[in-house]
Protein backbone atom coordinates (compact mmCIF):
# COMPACT_ATOMS: atom_id res chain seq x y z
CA UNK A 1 -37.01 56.92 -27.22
CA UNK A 2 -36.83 59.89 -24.49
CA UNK A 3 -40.71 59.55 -24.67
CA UNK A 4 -41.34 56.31 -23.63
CA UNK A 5 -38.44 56.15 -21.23
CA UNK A 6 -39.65 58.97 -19.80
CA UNK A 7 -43.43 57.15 -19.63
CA UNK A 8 -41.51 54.24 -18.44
CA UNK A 9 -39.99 55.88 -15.19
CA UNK A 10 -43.53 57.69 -14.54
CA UNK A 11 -45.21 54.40 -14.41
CA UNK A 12 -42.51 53.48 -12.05
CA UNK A 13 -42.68 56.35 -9.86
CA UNK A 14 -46.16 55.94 -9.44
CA UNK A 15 -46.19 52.63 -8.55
CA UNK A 16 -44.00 52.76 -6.38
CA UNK A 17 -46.00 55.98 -4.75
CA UNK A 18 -48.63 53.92 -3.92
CA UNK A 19 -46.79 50.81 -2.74
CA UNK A 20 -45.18 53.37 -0.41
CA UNK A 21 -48.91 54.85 0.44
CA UNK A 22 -50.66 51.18 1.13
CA UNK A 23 -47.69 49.88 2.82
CA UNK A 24 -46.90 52.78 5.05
CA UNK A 25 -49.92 54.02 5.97
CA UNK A 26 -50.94 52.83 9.72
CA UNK A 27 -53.72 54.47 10.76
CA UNK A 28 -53.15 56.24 14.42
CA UNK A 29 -56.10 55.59 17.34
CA UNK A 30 -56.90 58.75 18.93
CA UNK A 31 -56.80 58.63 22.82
CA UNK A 32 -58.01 60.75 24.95
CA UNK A 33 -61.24 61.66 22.21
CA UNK A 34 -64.04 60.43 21.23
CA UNK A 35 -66.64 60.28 18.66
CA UNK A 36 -69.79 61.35 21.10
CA UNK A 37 -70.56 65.09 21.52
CA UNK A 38 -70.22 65.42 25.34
CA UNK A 39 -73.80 66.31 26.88
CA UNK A 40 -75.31 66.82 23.37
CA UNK A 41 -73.18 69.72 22.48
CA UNK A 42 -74.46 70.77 18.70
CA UNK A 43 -71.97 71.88 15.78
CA UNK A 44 -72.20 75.80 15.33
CA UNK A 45 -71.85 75.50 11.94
CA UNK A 46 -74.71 72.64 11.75
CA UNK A 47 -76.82 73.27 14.83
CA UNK A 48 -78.96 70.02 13.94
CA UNK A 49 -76.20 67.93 14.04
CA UNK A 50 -74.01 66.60 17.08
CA UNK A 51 -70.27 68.26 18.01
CA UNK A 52 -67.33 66.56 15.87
CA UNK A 53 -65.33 65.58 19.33
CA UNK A 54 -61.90 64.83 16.91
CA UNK A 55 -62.32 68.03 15.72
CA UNK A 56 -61.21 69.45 19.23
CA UNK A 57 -57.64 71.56 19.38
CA UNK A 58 -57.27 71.95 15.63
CA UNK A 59 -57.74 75.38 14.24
CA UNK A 60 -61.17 76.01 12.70
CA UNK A 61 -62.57 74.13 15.34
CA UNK A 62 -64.91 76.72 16.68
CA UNK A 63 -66.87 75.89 13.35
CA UNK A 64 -66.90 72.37 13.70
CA UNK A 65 -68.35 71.94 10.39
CA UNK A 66 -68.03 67.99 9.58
CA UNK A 67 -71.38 67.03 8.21
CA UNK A 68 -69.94 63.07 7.03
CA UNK A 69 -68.63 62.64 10.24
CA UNK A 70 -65.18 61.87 8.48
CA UNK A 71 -62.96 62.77 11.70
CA UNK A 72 -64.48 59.81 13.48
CA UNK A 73 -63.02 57.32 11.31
CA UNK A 74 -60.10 58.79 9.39
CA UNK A 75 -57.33 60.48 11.57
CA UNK A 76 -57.94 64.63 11.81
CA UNK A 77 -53.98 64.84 11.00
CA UNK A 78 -54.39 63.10 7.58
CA UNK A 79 -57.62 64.65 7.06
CA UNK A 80 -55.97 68.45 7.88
CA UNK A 81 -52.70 67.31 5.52
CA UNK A 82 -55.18 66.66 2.70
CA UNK A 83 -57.04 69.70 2.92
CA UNK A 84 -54.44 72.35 3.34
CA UNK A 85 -52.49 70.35 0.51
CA UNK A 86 -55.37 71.01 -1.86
CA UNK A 87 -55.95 74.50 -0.83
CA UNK A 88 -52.72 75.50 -1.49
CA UNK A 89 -52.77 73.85 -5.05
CA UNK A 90 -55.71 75.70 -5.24
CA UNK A 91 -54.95 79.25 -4.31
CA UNK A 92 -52.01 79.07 -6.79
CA UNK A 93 -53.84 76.95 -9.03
CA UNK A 94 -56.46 80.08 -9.41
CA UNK A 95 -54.26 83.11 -9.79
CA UNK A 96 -52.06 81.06 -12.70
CA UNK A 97 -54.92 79.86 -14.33
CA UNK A 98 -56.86 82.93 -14.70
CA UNK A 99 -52.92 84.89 -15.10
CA UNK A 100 -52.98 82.91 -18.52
CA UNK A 101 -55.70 84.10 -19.64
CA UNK A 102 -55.41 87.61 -19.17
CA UNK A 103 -52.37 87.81 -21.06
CA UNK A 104 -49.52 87.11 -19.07
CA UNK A 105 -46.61 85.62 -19.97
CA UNK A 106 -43.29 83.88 -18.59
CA UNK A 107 -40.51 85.22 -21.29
CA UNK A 108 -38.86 83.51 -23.37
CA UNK A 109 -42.44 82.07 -24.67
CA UNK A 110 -42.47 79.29 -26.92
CA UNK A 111 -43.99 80.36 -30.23
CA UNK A 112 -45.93 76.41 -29.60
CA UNK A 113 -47.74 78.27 -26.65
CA UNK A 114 -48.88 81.28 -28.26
CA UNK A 115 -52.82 81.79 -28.55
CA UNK A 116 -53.56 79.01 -26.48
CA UNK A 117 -55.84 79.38 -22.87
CA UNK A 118 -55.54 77.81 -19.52
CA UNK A 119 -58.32 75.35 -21.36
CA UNK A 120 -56.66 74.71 -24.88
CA UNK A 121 -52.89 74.15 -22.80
CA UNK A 122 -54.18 70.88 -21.43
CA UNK A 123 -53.76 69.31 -24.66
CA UNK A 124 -51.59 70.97 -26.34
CA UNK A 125 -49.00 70.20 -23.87
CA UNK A 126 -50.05 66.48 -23.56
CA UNK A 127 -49.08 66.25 -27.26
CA UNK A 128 -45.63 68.15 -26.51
CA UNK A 129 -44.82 66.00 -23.75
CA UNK A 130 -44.63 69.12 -20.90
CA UNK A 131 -47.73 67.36 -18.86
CA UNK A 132 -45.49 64.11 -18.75
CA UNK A 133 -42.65 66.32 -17.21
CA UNK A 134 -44.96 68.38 -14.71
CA UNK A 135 -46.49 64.89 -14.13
CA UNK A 136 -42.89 63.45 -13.46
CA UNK A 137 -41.42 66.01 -11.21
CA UNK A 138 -44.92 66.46 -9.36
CA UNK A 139 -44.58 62.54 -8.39
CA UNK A 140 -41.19 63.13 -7.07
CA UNK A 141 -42.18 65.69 -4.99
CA UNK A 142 -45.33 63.56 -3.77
CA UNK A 143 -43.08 61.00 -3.12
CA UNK A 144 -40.89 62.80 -0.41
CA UNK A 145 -43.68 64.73 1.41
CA UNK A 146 -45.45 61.62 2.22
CA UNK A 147 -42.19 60.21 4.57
CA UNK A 148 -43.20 63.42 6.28
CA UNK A 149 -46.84 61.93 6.84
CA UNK A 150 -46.11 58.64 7.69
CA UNK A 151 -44.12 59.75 10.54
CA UNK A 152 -46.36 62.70 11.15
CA UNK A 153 -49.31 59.50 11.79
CA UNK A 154 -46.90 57.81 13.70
CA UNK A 155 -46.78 60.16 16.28
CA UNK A 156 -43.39 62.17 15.44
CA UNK A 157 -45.30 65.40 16.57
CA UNK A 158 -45.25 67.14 13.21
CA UNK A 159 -48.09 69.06 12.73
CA UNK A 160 -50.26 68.81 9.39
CA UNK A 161 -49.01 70.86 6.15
CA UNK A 162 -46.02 71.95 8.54
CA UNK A 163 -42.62 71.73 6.19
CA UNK A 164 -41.03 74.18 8.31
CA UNK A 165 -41.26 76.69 4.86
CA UNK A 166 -41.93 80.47 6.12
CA UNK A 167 -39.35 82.61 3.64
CA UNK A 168 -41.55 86.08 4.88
CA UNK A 169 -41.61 85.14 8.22
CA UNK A 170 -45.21 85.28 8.93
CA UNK A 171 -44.74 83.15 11.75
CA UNK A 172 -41.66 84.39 13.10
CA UNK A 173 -41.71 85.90 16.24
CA UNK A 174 -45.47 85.41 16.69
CA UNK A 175 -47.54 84.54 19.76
CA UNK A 176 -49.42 80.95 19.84
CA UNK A 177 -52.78 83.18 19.36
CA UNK A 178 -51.18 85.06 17.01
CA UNK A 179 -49.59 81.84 14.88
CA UNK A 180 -53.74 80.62 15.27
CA UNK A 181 -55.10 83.40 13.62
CA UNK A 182 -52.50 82.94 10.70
CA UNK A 183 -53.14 79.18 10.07
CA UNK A 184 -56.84 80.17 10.30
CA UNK A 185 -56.69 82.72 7.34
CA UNK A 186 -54.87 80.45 5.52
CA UNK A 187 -57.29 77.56 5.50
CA UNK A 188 -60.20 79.85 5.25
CA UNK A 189 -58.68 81.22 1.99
CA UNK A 190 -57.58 78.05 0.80
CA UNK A 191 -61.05 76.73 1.35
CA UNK A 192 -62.46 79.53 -0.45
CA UNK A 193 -59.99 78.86 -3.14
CA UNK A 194 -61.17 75.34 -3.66
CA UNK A 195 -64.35 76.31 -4.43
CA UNK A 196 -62.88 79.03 -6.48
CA UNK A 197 -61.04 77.08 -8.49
CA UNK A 198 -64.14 74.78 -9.42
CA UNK A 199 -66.20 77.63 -10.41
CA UNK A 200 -63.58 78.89 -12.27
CA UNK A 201 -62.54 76.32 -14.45
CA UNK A 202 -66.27 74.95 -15.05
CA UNK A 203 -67.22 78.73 -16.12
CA UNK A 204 -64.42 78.77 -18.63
CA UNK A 205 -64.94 75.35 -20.55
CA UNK A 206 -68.50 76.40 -20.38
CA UNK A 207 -67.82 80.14 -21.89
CA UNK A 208 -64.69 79.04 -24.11
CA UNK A 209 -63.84 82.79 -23.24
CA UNK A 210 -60.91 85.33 -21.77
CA UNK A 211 -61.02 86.25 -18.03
CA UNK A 212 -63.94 86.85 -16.19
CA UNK A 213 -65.47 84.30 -19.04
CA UNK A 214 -68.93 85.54 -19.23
């Protein structure tokens, strides 16, 4: 009975997830840009290809490295939100997964768990019902962060993957160039991590082996 009240509410959370994505999602025009590289200014990162003008004032810009020309139809905010949501998934995504396989363990351990990999877990915790909990709480959370980006594309001056959460206070204290070069090293390590992540996973369904999975 917990089961399927529990796949009940899921449904329901999801649903209404995306009823609150489709319904509050207004896409924002950008004034003051536009989509034309001014006097044929070329992307450093893709020389044969013109300058991403939307790109302008975010961090990373110096690279300008949009080959699909996304920022001229999709707002940079939403676009920014999206990618440092995914790195961060990523960079924590990478260290757990391959922290699984080399052994370690979060005490007390169920004795269902033991002598299964970051591969076998998938399934094995489908069948237990754990994935329908992460799956659950992670909706929740999705959920509540999008308010944030709804009002963020509204123009509430909130700036993308910005929740105010700095426990080590990296930021605190910091000059803007200083608070730059911090946002920079994070999306250039969650970028990294992405592609990480990928190669990581691929090379151990493909090995069916323990860390590095050669």
């Amino acid at each position: 009975i917990f089961v399927k009240s529990c796949s009940t509410m899921m449904k329901l959370i999801a649903f209404l997830a995306f009823l609150a994505f489709i319904t509050g999602f207004n896409p924002v025009i950008q004034t003051g840009r536009t989509a034309t590289a001014i006097h044929g200014e070329k992307s450093p990162a893709l020389p044969f290809l013109p300058f991403p003008e939307n790109l302008r004032g975010y961090v990373g810009d110096d690279a300008a490295f949009d080959p699909f020309r996304f920022s001229d139809f999709v707002p940079v905010d939403f676009l920014r939100e999206a990618e440092l949501k995914h790195a961060r998934i990523c960079m924590l995504g990478y260290v757990g997964f391959v922290a699984v396989d080399m052994g370690f363990k979060i005490y007390p351990f169920p004795e269902a768990y033991e002598g299964l990999t970051s591969v076998t877990s998938h399934d094995a915790l489908v069948e237990q019902g754990a994935m329908g909990q992460i799956f659950l709480w992670i909706t929740i959370a999705e959920v509540i962060s999008s308010i944030a980006v709804f009002q963020m594309l509204e123009g509430s001056g909130r700036k993308p993957g910005d929740f105010g959460f700095d426990p080590l206070g990296f930021l605190t204290n910091k000059t803007e160039e200083e608070v730059k070069e911090m946002q920079m090293k994070e999306l250039a390590n969650g970028r990294l991590a992405m592609v990480a992540f990928s190669g990581v996973l691929t090379q151990a369904v493909l090995t069916q082996g323990p860390f590095p999975y050669v």
